[in-house]
PDB file of N, CA and C in Angstrom:
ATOM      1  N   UNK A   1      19.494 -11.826  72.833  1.00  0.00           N
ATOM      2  CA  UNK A   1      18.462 -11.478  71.872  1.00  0.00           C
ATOM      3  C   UNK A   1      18.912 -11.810  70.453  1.00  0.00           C
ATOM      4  N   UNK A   2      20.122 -11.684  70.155  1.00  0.00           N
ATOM      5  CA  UNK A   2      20.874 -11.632  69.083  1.00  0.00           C
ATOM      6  C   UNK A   2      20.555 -13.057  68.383  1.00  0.00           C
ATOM      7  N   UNK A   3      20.582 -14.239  69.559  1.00  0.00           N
ATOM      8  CA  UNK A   3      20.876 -15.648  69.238  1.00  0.00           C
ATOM      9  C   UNK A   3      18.859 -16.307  69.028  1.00  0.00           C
ATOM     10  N   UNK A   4      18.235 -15.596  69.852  1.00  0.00           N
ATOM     11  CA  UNK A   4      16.813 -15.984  70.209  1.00  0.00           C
ATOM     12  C   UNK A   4      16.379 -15.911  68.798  1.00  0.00           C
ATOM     13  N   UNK A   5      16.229 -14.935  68.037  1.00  0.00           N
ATOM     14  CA  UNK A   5      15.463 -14.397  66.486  1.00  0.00           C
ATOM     15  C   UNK A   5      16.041 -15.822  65.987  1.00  0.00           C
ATOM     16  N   UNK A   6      17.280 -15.827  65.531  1.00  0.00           N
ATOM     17  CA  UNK A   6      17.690 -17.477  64.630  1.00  0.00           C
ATOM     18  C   UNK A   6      17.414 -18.270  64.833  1.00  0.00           C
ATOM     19  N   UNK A   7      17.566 -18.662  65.827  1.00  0.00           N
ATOM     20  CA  UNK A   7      16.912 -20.290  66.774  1.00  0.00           C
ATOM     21  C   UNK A   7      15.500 -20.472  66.344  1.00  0.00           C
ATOM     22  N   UNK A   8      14.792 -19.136  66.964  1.00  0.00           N
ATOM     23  CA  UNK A   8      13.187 -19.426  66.835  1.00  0.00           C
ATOM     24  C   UNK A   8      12.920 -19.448  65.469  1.00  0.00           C
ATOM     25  N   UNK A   9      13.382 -19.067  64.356  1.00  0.00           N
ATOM     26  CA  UNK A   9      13.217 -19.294  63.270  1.00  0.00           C
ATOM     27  C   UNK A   9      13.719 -20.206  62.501  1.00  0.00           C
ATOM     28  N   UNK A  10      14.793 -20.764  63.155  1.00  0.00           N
ATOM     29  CA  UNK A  10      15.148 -22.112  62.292  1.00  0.00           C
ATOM     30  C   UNK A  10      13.679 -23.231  63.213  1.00  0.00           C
ATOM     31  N   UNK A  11      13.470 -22.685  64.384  1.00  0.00           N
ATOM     32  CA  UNK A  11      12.648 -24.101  64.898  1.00  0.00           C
ATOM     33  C   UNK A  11      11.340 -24.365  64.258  1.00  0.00           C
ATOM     34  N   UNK A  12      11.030 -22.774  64.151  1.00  0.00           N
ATOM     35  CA  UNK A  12       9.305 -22.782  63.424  1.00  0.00           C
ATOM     36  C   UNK A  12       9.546 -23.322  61.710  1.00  0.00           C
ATOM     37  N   UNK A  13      10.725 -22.728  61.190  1.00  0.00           N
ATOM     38  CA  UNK A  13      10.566 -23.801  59.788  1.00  0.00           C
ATOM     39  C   UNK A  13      10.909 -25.463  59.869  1.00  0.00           C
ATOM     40  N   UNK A  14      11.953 -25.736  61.326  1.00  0.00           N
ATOM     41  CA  UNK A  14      11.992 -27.253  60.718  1.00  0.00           C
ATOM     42  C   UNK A  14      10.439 -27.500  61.510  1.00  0.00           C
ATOM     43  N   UNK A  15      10.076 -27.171  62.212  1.00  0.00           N
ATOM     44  CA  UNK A  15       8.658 -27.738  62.313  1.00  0.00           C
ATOM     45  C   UNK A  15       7.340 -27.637  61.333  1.00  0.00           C
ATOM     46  N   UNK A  16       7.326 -26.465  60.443  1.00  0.00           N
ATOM     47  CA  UNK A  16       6.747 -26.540  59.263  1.00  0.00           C
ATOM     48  C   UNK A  16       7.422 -27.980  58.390  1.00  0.00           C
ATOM     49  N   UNK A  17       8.438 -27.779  58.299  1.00  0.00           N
ATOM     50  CA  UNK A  17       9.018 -28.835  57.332  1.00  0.00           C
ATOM     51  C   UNK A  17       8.737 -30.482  57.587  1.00  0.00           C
ATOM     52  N   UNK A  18       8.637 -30.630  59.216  1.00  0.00           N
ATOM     53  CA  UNK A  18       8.265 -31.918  59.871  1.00  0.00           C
ATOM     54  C   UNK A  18       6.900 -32.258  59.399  1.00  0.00           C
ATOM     55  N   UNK A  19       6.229 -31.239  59.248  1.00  0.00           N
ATOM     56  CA  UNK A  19       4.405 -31.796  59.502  1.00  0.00           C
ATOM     57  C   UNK A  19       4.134 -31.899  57.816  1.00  0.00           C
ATOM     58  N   UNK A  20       4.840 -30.897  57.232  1.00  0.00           N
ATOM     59  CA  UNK A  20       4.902 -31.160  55.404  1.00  0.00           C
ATOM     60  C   UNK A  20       5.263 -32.702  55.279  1.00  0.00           C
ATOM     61  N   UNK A  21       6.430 -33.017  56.077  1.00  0.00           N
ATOM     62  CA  UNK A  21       6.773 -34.160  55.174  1.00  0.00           C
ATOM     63  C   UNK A  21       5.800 -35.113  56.139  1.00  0.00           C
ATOM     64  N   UNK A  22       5.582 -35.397  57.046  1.00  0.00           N
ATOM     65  CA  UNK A  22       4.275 -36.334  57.857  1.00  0.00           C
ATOM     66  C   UNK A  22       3.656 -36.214  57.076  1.00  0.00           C
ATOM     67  N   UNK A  23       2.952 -35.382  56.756  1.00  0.00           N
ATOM     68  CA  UNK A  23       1.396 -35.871  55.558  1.00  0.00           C
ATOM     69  C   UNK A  23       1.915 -35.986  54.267  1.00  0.00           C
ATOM     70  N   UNK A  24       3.156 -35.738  53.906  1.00  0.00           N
ATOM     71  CA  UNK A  24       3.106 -36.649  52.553  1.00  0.00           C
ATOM     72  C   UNK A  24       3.766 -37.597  52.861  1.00  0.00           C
ATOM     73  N   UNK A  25       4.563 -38.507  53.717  1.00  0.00           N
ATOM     74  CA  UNK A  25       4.546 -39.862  54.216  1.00  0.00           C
ATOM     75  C   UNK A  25       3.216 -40.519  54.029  1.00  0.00           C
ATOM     76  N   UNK A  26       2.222 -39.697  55.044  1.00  0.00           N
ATOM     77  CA  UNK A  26       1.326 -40.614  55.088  1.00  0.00           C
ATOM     78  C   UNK A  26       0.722 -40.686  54.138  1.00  0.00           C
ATOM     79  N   UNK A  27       0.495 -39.766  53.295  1.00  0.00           N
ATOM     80  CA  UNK A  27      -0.378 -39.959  51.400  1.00  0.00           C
ATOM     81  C   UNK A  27       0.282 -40.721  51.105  1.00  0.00           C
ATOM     82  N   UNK A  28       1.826 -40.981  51.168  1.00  0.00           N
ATOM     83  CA  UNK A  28       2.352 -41.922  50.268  1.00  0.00           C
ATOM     84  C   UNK A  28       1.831 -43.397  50.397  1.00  0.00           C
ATOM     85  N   UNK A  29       1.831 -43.517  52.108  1.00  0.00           N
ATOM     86  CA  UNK A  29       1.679 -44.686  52.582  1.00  0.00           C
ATOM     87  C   UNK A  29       0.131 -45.095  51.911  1.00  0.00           C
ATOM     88  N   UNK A  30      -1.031 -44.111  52.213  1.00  0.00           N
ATOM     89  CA  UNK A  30      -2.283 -44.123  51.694  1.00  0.00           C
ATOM     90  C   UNK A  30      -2.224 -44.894  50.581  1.00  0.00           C
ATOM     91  N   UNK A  31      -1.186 -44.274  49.469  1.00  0.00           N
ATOM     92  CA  UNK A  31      -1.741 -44.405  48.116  1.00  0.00           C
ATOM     93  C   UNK A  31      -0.885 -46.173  47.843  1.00  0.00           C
ATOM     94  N   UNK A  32      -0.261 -46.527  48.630  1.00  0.00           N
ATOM     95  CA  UNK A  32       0.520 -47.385  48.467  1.00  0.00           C
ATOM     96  C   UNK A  32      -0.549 -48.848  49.290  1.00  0.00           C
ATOM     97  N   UNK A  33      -1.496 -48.242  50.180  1.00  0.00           N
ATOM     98  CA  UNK A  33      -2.181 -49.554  50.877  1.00  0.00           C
ATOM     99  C   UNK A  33      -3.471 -50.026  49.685  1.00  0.00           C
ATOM    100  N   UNK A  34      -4.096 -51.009  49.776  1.00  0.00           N
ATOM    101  CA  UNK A  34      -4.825 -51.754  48.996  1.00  0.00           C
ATOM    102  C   UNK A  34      -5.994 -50.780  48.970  1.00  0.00           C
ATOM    103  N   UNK A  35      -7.111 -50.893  48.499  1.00  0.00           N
ATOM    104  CA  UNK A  35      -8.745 -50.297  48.713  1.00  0.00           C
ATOM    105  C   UNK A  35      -9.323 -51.425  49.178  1.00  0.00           C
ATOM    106  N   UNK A  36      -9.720 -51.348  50.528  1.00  0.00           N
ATOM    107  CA  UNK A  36     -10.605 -52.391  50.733  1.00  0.00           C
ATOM    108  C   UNK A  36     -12.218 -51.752  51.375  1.00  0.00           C
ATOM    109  N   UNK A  37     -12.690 -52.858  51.297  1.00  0.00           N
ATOM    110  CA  UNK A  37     -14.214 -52.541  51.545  1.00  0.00           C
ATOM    111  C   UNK A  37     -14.431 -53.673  52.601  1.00  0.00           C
ATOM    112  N   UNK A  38     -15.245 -53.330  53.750  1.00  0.00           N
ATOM    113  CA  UNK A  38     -15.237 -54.525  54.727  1.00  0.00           C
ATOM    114  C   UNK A  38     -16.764 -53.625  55.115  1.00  0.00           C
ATOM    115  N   UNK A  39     -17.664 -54.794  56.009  1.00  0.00           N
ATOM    116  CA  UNK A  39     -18.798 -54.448  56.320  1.00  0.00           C
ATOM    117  C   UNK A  39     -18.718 -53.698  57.603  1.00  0.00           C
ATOM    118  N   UNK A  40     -18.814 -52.575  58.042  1.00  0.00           N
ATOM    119  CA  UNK A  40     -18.964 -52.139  59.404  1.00  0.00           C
ATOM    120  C   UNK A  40     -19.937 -51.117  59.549  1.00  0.00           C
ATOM    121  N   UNK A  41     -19.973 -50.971  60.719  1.00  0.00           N
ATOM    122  CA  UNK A  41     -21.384 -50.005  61.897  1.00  0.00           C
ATOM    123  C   UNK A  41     -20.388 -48.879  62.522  1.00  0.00           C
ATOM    124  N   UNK A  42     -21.432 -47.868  62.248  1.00  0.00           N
ATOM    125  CA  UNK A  42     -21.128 -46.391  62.488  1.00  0.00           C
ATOM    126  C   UNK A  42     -21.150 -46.519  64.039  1.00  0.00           C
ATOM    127  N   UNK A  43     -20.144 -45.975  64.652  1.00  0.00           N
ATOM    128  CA  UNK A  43     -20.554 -46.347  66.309  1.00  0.00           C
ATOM    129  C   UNK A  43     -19.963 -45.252  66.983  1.00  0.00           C
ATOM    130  N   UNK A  44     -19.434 -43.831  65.957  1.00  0.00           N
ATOM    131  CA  UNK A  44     -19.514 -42.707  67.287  1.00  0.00           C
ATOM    132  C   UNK A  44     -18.789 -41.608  65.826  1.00  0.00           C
ATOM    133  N   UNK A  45     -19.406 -40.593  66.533  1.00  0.00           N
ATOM    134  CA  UNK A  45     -18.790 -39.164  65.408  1.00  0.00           C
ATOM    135  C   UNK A  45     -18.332 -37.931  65.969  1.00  0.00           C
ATOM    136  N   UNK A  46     -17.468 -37.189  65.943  1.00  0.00           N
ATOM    137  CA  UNK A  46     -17.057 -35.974  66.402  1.00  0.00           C
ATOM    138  C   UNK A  46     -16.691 -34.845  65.330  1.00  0.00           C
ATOM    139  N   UNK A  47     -16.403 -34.111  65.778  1.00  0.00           N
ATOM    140  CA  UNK A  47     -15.975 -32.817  64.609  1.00  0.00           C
ATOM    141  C   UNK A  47     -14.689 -32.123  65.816  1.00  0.00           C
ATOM    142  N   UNK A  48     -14.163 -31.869  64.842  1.00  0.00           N
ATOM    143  CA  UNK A  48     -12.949 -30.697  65.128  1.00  0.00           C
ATOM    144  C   UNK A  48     -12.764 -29.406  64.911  1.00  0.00           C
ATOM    145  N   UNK A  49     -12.917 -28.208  65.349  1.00  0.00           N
ATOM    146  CA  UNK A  49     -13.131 -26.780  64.625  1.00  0.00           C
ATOM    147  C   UNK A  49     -11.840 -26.519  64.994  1.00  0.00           C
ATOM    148  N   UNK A  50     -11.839 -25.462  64.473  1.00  0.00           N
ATOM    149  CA  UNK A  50     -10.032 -24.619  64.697  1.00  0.00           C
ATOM    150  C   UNK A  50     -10.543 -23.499  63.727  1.00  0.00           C
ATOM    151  N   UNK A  51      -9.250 -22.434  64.272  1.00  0.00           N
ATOM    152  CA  UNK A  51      -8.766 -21.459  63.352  1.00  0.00           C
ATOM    153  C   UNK A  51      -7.886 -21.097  62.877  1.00  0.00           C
ATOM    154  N   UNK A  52      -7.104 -20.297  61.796  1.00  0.00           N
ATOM    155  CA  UNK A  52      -6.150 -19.827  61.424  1.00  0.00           C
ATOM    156  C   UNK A  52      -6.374 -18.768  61.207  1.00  0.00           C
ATOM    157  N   UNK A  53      -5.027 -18.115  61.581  1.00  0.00           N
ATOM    158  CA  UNK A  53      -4.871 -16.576  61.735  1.00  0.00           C
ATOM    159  C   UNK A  53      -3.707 -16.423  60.711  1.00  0.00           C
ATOM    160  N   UNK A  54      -3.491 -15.707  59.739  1.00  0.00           N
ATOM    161  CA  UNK A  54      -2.693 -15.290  59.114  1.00  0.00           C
ATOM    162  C   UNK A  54      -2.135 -14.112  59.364  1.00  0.00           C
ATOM    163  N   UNK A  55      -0.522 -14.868  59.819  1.00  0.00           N
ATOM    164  CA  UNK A  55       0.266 -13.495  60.168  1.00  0.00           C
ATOM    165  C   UNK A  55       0.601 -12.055  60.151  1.00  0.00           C
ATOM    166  N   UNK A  56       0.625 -11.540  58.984  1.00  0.00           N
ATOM    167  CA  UNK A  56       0.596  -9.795  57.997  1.00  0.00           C
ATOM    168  C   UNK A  56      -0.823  -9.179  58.298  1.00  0.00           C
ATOM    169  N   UNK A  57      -2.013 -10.001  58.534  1.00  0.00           N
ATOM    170  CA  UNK A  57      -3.342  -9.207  58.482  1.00  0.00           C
ATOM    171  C   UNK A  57      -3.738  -9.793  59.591  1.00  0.00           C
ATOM    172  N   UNK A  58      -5.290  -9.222  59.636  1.00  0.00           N
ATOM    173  CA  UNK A  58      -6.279  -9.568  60.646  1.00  0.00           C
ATOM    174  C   UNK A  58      -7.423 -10.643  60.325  1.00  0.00           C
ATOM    175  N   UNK A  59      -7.147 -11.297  58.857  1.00  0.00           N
ATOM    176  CA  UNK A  59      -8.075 -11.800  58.424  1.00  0.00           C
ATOM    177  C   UNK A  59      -7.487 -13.645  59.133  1.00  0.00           C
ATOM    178  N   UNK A  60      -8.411 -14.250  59.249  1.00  0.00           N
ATOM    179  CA  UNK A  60      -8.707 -15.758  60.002  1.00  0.00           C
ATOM    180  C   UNK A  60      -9.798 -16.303  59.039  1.00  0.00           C
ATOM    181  N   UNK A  61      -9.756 -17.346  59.534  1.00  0.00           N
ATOM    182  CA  UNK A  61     -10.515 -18.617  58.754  1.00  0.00           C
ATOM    183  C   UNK A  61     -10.677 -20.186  59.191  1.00  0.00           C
ATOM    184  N   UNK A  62     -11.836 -20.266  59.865  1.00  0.00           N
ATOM    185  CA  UNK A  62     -12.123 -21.598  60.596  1.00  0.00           C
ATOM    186  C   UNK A  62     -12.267 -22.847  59.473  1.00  0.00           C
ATOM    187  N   UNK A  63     -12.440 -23.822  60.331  1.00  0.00           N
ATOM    188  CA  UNK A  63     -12.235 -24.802  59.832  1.00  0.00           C
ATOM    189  C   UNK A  63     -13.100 -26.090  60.647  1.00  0.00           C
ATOM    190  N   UNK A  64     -13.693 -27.075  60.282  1.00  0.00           N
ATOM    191  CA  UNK A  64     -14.190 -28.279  60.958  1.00  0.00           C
ATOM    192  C   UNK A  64     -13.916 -29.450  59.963  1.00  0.00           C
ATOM    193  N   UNK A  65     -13.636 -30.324  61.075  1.00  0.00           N
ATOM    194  CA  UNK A  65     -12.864 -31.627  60.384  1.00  0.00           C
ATOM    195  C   UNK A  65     -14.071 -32.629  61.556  1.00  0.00           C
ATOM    196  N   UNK A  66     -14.407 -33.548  60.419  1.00  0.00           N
ATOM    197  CA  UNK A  66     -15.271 -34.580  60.840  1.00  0.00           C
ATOM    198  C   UNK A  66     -14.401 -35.949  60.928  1.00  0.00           C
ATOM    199  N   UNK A  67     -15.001 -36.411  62.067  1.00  0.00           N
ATOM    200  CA  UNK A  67     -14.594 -37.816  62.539  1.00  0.00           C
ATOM    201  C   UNK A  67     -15.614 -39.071  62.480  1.00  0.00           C
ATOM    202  N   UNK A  68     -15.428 -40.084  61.603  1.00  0.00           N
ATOM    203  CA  UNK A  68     -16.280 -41.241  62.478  1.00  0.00           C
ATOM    204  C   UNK A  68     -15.606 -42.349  62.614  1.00  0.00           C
ATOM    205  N   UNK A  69     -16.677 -43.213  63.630  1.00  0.00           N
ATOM    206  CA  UNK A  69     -15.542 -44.158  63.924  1.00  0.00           C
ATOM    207  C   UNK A  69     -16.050 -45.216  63.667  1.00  0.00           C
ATOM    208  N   UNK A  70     -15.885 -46.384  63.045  1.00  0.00           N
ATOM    209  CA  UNK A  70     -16.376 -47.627  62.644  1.00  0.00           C
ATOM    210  C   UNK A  70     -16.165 -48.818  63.439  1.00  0.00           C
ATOM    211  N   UNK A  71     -17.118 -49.458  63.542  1.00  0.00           N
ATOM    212  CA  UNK A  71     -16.351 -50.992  63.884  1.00  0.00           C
ATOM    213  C   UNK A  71     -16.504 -52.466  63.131  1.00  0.00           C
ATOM    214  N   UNK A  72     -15.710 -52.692  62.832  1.00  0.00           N
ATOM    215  CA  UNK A  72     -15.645 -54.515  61.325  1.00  0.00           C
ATOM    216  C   UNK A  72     -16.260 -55.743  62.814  1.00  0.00           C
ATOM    217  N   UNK A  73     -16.681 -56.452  61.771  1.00  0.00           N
ATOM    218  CA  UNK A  73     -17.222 -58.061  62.374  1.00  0.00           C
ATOM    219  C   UNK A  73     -16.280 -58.264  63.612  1.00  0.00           C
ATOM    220  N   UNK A  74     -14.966 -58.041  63.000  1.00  0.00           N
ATOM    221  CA  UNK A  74     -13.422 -58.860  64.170  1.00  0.00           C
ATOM    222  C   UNK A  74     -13.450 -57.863  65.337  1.00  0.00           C
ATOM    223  N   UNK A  75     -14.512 -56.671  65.768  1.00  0.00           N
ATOM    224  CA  UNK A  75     -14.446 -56.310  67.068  1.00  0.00           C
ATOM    225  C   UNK A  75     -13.506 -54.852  66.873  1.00  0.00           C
ATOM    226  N   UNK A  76     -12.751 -54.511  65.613  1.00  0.00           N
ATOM    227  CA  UNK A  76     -11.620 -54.133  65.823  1.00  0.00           C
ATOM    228  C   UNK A  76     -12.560 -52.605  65.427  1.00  0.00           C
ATOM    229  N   UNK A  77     -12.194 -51.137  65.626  1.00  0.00           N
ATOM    230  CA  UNK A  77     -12.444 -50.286  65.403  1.00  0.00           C
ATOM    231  C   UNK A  77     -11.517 -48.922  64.614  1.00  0.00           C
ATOM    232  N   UNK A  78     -11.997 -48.158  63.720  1.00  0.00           N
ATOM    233  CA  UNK A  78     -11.197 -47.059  63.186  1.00  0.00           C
ATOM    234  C   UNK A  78     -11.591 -45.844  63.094  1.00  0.00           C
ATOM    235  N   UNK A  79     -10.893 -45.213  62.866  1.00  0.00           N
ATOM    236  CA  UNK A  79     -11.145 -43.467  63.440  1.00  0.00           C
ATOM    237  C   UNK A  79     -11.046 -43.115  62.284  1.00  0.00           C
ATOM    238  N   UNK A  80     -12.183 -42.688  61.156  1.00  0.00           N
ATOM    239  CA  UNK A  80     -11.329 -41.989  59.599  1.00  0.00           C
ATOM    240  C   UNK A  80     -12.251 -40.365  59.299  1.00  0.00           C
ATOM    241  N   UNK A  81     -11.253 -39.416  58.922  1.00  0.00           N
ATOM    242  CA  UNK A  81     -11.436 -38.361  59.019  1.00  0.00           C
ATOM    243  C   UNK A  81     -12.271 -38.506  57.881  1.00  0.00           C
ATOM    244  N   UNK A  82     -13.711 -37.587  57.789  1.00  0.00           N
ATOM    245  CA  UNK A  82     -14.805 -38.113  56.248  1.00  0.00           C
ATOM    246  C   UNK A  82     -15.153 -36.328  56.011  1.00  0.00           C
ATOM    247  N   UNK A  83     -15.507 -36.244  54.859  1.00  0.00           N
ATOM    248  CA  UNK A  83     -15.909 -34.721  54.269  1.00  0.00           C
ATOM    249  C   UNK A  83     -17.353 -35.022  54.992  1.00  0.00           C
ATOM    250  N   UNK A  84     -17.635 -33.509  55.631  1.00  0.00           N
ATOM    251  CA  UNK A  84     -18.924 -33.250  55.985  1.00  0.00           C
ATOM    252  C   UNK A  84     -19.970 -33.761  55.574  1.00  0.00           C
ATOM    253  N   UNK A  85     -20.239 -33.686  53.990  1.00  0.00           N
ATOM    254  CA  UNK A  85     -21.245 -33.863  53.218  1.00  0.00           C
ATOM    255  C   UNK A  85     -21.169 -35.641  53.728  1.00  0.00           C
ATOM    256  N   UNK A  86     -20.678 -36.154  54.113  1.00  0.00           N
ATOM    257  CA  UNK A  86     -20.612 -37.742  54.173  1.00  0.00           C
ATOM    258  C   UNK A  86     -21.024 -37.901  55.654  1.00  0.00           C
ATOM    259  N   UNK A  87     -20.683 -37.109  56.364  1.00  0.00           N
ATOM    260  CA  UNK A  87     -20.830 -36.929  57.648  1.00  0.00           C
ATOM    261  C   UNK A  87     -21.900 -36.957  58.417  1.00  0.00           C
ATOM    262  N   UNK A  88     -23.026 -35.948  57.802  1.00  0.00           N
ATOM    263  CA  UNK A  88     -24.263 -35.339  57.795  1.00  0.00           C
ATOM    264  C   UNK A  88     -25.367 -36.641  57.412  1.00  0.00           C
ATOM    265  N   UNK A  89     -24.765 -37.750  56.418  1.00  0.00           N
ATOM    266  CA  UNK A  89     -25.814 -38.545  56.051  1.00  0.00           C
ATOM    267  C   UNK A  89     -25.021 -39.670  57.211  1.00  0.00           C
ATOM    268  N   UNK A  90     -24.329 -40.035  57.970  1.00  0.00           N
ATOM    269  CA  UNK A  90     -24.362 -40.693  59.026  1.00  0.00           C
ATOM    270  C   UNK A  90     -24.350 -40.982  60.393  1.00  0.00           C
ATOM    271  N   UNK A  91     -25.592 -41.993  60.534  1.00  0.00           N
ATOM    272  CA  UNK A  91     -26.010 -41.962  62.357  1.00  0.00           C
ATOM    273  C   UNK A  91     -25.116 -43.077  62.603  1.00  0.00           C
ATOM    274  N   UNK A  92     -25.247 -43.071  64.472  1.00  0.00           N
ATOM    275  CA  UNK A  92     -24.669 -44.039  65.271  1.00  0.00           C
ATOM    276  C   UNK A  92     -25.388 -45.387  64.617  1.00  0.00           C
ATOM    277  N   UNK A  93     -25.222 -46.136  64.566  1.00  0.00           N
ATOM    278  CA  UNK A  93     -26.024 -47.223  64.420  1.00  0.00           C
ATOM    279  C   UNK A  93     -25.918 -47.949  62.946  1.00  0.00           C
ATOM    280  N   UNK A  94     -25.468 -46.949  61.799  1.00  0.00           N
ATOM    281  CA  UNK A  94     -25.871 -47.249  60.551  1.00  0.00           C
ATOM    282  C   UNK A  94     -24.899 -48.270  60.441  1.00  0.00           C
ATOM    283  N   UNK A  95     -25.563 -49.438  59.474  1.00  0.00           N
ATOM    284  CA  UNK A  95     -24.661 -50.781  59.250  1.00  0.00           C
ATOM    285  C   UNK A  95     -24.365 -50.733  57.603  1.00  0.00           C
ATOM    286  N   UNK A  96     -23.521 -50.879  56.859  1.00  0.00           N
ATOM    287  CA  UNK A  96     -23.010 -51.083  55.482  1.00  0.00           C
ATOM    288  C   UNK A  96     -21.599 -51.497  55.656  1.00  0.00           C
ATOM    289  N   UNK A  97     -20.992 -51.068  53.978  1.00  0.00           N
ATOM    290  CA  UNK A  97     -20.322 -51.145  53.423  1.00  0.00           C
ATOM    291  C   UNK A  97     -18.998 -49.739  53.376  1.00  0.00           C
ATOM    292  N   UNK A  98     -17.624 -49.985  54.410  1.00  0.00           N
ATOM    293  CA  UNK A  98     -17.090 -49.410  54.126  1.00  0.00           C
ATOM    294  C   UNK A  98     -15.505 -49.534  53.737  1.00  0.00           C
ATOM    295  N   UNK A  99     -15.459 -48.422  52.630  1.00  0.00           N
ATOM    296  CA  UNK A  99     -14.217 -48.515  51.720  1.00  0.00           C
ATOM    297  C   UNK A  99     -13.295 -47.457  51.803  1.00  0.00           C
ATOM    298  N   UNK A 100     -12.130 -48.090  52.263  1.00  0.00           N
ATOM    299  CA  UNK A 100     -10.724 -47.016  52.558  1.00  0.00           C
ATOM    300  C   UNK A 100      -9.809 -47.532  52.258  1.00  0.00           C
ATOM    301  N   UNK A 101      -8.845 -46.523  52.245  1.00  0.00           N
ATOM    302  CA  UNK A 101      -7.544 -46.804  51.085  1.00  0.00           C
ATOM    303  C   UNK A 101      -6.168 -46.353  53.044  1.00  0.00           C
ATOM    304  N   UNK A 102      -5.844 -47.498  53.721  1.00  0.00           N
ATOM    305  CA  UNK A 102      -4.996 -46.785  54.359  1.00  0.00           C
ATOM    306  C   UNK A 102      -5.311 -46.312  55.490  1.00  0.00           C
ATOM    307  N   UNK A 103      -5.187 -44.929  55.513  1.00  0.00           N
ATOM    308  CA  UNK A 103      -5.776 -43.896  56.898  1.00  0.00           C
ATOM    309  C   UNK A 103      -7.386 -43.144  56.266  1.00  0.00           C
ATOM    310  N   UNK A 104      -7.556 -43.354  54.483  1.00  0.00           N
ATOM    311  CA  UNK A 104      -8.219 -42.262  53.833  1.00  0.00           C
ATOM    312  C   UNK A 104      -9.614 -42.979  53.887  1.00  0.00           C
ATOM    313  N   UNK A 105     -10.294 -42.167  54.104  1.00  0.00           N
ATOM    314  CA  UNK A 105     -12.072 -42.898  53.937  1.00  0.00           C
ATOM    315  C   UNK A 105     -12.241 -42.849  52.538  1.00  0.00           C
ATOM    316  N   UNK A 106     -12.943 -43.772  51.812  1.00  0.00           N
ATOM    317  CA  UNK A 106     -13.209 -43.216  50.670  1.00  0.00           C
ATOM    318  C   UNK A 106     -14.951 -43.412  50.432  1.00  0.00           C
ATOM    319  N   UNK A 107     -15.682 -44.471  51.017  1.00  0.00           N
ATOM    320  CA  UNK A 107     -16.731 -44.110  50.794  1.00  0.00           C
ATOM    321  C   UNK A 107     -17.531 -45.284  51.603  1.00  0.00           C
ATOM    322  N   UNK A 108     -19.229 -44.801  52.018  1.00  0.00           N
ATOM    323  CA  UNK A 108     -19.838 -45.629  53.072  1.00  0.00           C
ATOM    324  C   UNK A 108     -21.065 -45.645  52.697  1.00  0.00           C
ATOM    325  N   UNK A 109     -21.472 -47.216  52.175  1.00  0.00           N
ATOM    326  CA  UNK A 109     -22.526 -47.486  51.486  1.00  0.00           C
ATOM    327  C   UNK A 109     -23.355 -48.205  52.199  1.00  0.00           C
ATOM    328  N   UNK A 110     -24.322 -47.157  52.861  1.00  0.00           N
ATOM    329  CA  UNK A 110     -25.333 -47.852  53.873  1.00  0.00           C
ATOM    330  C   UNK A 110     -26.117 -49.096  53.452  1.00  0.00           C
ATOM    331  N   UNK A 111     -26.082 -49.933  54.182  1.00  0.00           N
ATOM    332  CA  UNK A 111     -27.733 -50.956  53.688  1.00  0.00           C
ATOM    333  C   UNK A 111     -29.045 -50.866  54.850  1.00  0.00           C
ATOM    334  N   UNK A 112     -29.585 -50.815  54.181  1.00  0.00           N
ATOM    335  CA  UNK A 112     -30.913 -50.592  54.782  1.00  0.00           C
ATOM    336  C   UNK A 112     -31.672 -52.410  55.475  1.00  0.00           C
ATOM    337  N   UNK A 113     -32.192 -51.810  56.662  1.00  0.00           N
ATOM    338  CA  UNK A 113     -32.305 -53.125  56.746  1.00  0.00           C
ATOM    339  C   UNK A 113     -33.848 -53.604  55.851  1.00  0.00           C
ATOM    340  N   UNK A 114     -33.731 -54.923  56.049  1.00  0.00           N
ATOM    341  CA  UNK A 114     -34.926 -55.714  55.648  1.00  0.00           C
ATOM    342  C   UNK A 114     -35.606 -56.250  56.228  1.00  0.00           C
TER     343      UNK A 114
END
């Protein structure tokens, strides 16, 4: 018992410490790739819910993380996590203009057809 308390607590901080430094790798990497804009079609969307429970109390707090997934002219497809509000204005099908920096969506400028 003596040895279990240390262990489990060195494991739960280097694993806090692992996933801290993963997402600021990957911001770094983000902020370090070009902004490009390429033409692609909305071709599938999901959401993610979860919760967190904070340890000392009883109080929790959900969460939903939106997914869509694009596909460019070359066939090739991407998965970029988008704020709701961006989410909500896109269907399967929609064809434009989209611009990301990396892994980061930054923005999806429908065209309407003619």
């Amino acid at each position: 018992m003596g040895v279990v308390v240390p262990l489990m607590s060195i494991a739960i901080f280097g694993l806090a410490f692992f996933m801290i430094f993963r997402g600021l790798k990957q911001e770094r990497s983000n902020d370090r790739s070009p902004r490009l804009t390429v033409e692609a079609r909305v071709i599938g969307k999901r959401t993610q819910m979860g919760h967190n429970r904070h340890s000392n109390s009883s109080m929790s707090h959900g969460y939903t993380r939106y997914f869509v997934t694009f596909e460019v002219a070359s066939g090739d497809r991407m998965e970029l996590m988008v704020p709701g509000s961006e989410s909500g204005l896109m269907v399967e099908g929609d064809f434009g203009d989209l611009t990301f920096q990396g892994t980061r969506f930054l923005s999806f400028d429908r065209k309407m057809p003619e």
